[in-house]
N, C-alpha and C. Protein backbone atom coordinates (compact mmCIF):
# COMPACT_ATOMS: atom_id res chain seq x y z
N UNK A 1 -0.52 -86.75 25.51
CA UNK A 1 -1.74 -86.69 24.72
C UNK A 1 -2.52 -85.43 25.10
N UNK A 2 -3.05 -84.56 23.85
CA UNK A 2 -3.59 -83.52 24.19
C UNK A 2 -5.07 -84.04 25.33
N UNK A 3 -5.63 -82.91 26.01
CA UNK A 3 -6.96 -82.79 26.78
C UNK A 3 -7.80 -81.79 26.09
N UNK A 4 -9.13 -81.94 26.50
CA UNK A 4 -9.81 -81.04 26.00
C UNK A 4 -9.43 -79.37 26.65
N UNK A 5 -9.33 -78.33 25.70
CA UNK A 5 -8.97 -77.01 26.23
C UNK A 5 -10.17 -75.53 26.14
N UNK A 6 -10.33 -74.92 26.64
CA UNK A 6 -10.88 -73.81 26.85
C UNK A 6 -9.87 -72.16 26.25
N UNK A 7 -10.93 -71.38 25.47
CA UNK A 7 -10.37 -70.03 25.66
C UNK A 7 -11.20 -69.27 26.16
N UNK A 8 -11.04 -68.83 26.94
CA UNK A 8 -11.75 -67.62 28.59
C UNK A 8 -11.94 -66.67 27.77
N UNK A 9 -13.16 -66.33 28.39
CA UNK A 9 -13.14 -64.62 28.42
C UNK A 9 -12.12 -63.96 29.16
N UNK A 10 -11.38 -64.23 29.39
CA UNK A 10 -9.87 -63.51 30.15
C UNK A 10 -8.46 -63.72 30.05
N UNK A 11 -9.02 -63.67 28.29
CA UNK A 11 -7.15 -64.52 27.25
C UNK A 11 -6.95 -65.28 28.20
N UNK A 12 -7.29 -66.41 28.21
CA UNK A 12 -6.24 -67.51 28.75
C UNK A 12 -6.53 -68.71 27.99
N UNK A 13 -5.79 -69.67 27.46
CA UNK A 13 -6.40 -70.83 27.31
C UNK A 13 -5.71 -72.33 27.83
N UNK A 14 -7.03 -72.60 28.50
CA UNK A 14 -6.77 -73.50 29.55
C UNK A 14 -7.33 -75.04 29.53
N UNK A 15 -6.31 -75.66 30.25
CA UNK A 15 -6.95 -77.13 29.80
C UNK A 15 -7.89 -77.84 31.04
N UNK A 16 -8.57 -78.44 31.14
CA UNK A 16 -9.76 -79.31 32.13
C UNK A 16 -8.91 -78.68 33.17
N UNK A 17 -8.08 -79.23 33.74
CA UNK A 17 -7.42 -79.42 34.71
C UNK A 17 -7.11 -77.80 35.62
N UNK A 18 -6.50 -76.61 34.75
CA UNK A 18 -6.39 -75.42 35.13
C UNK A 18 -8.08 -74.93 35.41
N UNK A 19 -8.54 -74.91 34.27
CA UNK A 19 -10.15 -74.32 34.29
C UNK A 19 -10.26 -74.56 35.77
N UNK A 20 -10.95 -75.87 35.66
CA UNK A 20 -11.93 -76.35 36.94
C UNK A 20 -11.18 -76.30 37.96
N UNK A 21 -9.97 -75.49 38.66
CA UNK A 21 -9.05 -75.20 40.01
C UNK A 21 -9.37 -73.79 39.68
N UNK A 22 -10.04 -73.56 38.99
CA UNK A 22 -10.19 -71.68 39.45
C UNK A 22 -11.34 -71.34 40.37
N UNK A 23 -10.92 -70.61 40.99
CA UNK A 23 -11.93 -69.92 42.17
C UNK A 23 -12.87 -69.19 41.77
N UNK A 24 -14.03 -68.82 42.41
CA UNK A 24 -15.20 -67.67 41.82
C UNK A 24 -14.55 -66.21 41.88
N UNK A 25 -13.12 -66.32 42.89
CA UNK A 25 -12.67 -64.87 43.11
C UNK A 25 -11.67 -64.62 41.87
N UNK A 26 -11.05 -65.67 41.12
CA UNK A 26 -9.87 -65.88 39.97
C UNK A 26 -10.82 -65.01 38.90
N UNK A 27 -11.97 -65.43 38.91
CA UNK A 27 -12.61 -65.44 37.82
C UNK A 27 -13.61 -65.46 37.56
N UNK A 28 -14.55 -64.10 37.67
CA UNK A 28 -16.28 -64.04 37.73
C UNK A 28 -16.67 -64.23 36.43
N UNK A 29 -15.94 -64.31 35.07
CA UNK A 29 -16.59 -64.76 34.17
C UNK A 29 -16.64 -66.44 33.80
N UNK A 30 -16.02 -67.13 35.01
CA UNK A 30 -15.82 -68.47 34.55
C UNK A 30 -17.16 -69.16 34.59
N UNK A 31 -17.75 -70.21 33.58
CA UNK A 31 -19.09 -70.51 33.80
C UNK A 31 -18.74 -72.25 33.76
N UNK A 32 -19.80 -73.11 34.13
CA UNK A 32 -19.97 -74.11 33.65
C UNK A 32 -19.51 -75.18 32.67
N UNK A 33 -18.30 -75.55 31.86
CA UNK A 33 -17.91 -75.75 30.58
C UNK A 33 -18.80 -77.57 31.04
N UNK A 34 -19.50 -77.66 29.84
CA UNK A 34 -19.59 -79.29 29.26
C UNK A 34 -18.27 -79.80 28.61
N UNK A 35 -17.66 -80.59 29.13
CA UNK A 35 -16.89 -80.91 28.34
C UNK A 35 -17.03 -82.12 27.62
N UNK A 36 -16.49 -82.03 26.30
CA UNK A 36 -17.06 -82.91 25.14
C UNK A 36 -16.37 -84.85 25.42
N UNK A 37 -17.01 -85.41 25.41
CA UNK A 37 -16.95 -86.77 25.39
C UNK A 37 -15.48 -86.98 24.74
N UNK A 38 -15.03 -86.93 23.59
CA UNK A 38 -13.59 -86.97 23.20
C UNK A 38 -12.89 -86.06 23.80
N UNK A 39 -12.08 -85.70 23.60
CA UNK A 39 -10.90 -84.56 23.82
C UNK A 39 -10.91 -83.67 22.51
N UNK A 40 -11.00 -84.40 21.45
CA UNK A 40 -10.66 -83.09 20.33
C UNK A 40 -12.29 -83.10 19.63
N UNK A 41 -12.55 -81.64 19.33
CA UNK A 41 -13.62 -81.40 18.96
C UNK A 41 -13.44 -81.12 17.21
N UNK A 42 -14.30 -80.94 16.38
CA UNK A 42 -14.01 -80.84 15.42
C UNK A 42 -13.76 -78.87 14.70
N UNK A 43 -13.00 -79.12 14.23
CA UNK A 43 -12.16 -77.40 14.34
C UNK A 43 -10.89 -77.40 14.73
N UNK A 44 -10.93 -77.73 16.04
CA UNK A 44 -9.68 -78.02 17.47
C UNK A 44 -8.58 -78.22 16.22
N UNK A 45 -7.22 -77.27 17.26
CA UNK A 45 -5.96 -78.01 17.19
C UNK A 45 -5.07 -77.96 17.84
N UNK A 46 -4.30 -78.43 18.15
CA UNK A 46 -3.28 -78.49 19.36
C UNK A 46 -2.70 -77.13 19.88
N UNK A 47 -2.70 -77.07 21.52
CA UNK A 47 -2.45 -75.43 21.16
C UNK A 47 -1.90 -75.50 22.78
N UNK A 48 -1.66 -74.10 23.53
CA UNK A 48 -0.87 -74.66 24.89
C UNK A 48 -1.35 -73.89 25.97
N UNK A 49 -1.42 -74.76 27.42
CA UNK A 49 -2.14 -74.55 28.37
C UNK A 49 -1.52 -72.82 28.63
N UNK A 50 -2.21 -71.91 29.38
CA UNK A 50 -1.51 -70.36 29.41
C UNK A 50 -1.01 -70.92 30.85
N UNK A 51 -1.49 -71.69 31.80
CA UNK A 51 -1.20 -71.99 33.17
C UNK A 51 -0.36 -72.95 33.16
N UNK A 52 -0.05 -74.10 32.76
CA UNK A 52 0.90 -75.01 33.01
C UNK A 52 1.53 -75.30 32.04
N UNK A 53 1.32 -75.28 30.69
CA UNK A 53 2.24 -75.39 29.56
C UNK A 53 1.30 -76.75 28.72
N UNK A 54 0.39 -77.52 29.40
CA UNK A 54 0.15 -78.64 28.54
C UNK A 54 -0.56 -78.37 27.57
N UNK A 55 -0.62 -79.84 26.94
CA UNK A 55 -1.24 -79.15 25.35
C UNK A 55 -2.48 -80.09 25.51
N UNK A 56 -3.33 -78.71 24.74
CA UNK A 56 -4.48 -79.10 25.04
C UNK A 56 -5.58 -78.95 23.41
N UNK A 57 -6.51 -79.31 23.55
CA UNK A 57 -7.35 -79.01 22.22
C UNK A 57 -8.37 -78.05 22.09
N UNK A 58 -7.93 -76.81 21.25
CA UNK A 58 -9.08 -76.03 21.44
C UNK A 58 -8.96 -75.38 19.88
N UNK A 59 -9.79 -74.18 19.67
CA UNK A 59 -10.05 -73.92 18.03
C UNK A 59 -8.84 -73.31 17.38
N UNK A 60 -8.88 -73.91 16.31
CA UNK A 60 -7.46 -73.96 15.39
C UNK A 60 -6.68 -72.46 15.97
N UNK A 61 -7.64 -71.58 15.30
CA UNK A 61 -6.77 -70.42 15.38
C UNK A 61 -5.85 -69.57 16.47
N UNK A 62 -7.16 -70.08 17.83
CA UNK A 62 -6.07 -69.82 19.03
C UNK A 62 -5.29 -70.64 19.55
N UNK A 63 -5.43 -72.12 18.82
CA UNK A 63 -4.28 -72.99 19.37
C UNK A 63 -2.97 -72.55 18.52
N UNK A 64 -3.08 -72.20 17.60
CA UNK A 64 -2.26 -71.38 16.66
C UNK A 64 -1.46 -70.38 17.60
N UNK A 65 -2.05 -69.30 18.22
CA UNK A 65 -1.71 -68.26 18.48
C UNK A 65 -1.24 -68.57 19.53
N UNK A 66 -1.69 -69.53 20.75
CA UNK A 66 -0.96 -70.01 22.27
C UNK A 66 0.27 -70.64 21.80
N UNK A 67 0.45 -71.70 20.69
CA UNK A 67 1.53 -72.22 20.06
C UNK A 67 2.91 -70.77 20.09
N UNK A 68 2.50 -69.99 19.14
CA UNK A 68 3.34 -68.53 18.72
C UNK A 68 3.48 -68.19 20.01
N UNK A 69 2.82 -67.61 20.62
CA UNK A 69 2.37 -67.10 22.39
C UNK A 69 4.21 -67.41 22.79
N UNK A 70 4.07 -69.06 23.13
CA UNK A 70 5.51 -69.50 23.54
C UNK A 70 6.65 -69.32 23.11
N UNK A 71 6.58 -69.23 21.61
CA UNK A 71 7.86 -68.55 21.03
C UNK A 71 8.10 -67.33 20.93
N UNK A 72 7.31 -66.64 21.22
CA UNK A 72 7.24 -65.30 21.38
C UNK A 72 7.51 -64.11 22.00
N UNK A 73 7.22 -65.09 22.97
CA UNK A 73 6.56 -64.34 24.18
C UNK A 73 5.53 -63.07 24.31
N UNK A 74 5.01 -63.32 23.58
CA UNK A 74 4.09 -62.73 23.50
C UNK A 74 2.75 -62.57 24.74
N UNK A 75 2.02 -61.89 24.38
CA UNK A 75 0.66 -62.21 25.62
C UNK A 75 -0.52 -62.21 25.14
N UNK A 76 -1.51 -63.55 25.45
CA UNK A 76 -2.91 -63.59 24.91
C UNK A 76 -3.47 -62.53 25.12
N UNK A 77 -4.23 -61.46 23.78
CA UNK A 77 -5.73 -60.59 24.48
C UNK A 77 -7.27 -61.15 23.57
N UNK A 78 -8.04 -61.05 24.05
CA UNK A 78 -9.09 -60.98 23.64
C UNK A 78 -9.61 -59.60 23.08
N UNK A 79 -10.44 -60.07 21.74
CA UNK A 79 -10.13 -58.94 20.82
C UNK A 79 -11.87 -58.41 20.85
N UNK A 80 -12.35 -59.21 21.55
CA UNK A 80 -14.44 -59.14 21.45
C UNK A 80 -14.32 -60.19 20.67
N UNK A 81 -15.91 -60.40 20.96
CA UNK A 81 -16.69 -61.63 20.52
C UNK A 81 -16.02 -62.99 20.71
N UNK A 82 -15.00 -63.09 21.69
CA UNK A 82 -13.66 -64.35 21.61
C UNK A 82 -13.37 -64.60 21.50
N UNK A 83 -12.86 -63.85 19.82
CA UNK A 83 -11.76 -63.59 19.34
C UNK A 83 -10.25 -63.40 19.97
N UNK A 84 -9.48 -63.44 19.13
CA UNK A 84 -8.24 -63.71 19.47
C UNK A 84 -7.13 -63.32 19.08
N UNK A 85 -6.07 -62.26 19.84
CA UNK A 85 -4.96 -62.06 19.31
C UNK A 85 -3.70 -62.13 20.27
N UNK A 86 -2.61 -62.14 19.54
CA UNK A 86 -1.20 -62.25 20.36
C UNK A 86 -0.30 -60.72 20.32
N UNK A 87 -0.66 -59.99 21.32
CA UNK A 87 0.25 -58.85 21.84
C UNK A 87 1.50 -59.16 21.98
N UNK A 88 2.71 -58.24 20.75
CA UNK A 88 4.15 -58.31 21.58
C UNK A 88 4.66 -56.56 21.35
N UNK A 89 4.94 -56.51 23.00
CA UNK A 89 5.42 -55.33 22.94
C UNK A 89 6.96 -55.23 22.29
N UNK A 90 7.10 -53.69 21.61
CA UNK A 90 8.31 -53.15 21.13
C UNK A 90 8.63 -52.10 21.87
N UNK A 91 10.36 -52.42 21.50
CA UNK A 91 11.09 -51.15 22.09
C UNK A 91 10.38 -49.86 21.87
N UNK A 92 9.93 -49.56 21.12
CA UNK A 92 9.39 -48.01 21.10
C UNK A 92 8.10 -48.08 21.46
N UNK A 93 7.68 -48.87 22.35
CA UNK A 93 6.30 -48.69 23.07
C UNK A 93 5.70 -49.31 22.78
N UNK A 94 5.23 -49.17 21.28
CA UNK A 94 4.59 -49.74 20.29
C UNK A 94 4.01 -51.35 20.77
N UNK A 95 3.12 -51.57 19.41
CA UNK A 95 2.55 -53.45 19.99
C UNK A 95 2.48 -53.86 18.49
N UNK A 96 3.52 -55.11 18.19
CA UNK A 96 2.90 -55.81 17.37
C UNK A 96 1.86 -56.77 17.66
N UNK A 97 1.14 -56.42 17.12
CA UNK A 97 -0.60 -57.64 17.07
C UNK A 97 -0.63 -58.65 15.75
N UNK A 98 -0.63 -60.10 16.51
CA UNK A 98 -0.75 -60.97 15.22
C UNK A 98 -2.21 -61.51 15.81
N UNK A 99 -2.80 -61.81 14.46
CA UNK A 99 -4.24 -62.17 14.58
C UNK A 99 -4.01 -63.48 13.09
N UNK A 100 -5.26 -64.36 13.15
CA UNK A 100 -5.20 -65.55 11.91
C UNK A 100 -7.00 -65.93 12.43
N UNK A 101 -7.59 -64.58 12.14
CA UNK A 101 -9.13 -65.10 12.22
C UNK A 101 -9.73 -65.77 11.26
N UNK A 102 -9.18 -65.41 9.83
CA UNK A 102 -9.92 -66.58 8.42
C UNK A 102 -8.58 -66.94 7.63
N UNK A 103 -7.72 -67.22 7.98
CA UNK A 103 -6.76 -68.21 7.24
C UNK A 103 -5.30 -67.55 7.80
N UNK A 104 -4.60 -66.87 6.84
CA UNK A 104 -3.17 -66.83 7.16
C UNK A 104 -2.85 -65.65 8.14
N UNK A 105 -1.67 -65.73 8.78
CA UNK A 105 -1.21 -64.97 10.28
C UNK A 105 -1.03 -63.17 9.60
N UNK A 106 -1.80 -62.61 10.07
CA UNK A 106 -1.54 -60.70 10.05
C UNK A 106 -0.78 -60.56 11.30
N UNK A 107 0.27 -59.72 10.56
CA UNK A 107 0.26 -59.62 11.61
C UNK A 107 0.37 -57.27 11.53
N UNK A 108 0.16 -56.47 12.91
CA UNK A 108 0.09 -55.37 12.48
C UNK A 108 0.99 -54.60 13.51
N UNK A 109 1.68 -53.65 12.91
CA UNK A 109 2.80 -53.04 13.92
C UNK A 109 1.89 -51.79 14.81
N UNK A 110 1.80 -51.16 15.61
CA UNK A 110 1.56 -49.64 16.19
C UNK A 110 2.37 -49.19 16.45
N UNK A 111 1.96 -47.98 16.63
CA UNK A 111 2.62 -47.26 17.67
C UNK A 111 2.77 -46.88 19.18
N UNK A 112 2.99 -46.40 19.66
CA UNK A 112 2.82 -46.78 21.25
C UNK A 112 1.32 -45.98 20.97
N UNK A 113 0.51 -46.65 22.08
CA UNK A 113 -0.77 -46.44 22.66
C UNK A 113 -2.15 -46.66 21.72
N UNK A 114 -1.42 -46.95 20.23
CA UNK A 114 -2.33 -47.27 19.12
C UNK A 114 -3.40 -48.42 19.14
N UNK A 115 -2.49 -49.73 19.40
CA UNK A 115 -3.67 -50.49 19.41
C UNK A 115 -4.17 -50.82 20.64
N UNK A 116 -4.20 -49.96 21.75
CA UNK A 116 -5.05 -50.42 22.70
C UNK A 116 -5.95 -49.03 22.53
N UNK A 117 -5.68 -47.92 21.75
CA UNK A 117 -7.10 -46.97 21.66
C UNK A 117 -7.62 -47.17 20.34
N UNK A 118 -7.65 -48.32 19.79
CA UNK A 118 -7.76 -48.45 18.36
C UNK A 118 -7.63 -47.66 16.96
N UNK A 119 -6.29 -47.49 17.20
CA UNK A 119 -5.68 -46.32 16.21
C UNK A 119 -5.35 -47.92 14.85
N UNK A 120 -4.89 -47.11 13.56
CA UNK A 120 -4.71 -48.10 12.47
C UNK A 120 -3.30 -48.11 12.43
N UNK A 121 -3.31 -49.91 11.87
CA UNK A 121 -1.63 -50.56 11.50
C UNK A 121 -0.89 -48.98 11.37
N UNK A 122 0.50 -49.18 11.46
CA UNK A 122 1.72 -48.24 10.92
C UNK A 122 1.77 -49.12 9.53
N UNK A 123 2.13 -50.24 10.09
CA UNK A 123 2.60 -51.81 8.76
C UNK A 123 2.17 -52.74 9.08
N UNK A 124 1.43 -53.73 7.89
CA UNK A 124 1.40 -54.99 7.95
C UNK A 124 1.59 -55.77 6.97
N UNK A 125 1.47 -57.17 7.64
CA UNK A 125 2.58 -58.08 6.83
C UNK A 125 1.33 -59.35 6.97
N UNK A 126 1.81 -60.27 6.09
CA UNK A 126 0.63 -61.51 6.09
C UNK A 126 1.56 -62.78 5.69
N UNK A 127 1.51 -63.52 6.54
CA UNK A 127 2.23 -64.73 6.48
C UNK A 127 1.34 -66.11 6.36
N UNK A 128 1.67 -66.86 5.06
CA UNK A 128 0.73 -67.78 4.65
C UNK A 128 0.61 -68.90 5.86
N UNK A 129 -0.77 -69.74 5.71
CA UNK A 129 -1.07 -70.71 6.40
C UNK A 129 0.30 -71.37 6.74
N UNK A 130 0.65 -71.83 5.53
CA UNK A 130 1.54 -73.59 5.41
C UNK A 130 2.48 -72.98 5.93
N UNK A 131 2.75 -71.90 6.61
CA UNK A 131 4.53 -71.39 7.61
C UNK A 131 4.43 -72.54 9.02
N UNK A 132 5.61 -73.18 9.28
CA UNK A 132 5.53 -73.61 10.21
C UNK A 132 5.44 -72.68 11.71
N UNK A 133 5.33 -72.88 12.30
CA UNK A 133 5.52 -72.05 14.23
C UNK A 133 6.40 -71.47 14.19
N UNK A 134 7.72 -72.48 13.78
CA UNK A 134 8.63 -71.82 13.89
C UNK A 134 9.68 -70.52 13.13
N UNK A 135 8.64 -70.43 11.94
CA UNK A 135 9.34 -69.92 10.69
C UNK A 135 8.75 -68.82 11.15
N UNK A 136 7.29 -68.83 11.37
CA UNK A 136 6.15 -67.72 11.93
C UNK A 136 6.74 -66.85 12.77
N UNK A 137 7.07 -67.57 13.64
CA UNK A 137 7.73 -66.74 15.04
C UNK A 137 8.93 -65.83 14.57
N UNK A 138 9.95 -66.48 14.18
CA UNK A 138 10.74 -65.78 13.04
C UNK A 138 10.38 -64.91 12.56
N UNK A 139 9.69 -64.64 12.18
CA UNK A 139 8.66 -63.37 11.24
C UNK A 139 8.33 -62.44 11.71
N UNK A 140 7.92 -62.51 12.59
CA UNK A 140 6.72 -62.62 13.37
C UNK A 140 7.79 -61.58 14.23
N UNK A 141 8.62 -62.23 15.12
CA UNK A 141 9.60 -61.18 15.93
C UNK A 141 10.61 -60.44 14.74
N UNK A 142 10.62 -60.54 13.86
CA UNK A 142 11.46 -59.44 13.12
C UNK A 142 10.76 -58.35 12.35
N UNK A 143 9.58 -59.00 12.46
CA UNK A 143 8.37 -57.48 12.05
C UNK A 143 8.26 -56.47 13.24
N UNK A 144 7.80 -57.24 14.01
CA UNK A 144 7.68 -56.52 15.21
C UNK A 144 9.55 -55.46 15.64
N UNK A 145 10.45 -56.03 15.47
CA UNK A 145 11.66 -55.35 15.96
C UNK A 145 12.00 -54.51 14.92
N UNK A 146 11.20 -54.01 13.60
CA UNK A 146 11.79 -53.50 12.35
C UNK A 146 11.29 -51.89 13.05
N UNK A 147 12.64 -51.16 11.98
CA UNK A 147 11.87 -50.07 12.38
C UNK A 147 10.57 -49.70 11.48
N UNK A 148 9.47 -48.42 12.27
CA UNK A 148 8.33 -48.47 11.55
C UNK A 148 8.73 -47.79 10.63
N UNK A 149 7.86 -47.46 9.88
CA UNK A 149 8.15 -46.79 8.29
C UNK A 149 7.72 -45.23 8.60
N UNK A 150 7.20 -44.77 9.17
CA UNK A 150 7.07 -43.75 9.78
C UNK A 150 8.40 -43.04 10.59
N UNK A 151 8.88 -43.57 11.20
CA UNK A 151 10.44 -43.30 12.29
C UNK A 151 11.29 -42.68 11.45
């Protein structure tokens, strides 16, 4: 059964159990969490611990993206404001970035060093809501392994 889950200011998303075992030295932005009387809040959807794997309840879109995260392998970043995206590096340096901030999964290719100095997509692609995880991921890693259109 899912627990109530957290997403950090330090891409991670974590359930009761990871959170509250972190140290003040793990983590100077960790604060106080109330945690809500149920486990699932309204928004929440099932999504996976970054520390132990359990599943936990936190807002749709990054339970979305910790879900992908695993098939991916990808790596949580925080994008500002706590927001949310899934980094996967490519052979040519490059980073595909998938993001699903107001409905269906973007996802955007770079080039090496692009999207961490905020340079724009090479290519992107948009994959509807109703894709399952697994179809996503599918996608998802064959965008990312295509060559760019630029190359």
């Amino acid at each position: 059964m899912p627990v109530a889950g957290v997403w950090t200011p330090w891409a991670e998303v974590l359930c009761r159990h990871c959170h509250d075992e972190i140290d003040a030295k793990e983590a100077t932005a960790k604060r106080k969490i109330e945690w809500p009387e149920g486990e699932k809040r309204e928004g929440d959807g099932p999504g996976l611990c970054t520390k132990c794997g359990a599943t936990v309840w936190v807002h749709e879109d990054v339970a979305q993206l910790s879900r992908l995260r695993k098939l991916t392998g990808g790596v949580m970043e925080q994008t500002g404001g706590m927001c949310a995206a899934l980094a996967i590096g490519r052979l040519d340096g490059g980073t595909g970035v998938v993001t699903n901030l107001d409905g269906p999964l973007s996802i955007g290719v770079y080039g090496p060093g692009e999207w961490e100095e905020g340079g724009a997509e090479v290519q992107c692609y948009c994959i509807p809501e109703a894709t399952t995880d697994e179809v996503a991921a599918f996608v998802i890693l064959t965008a990312v392994k295509e060559k760019r259109k630029e190359d």
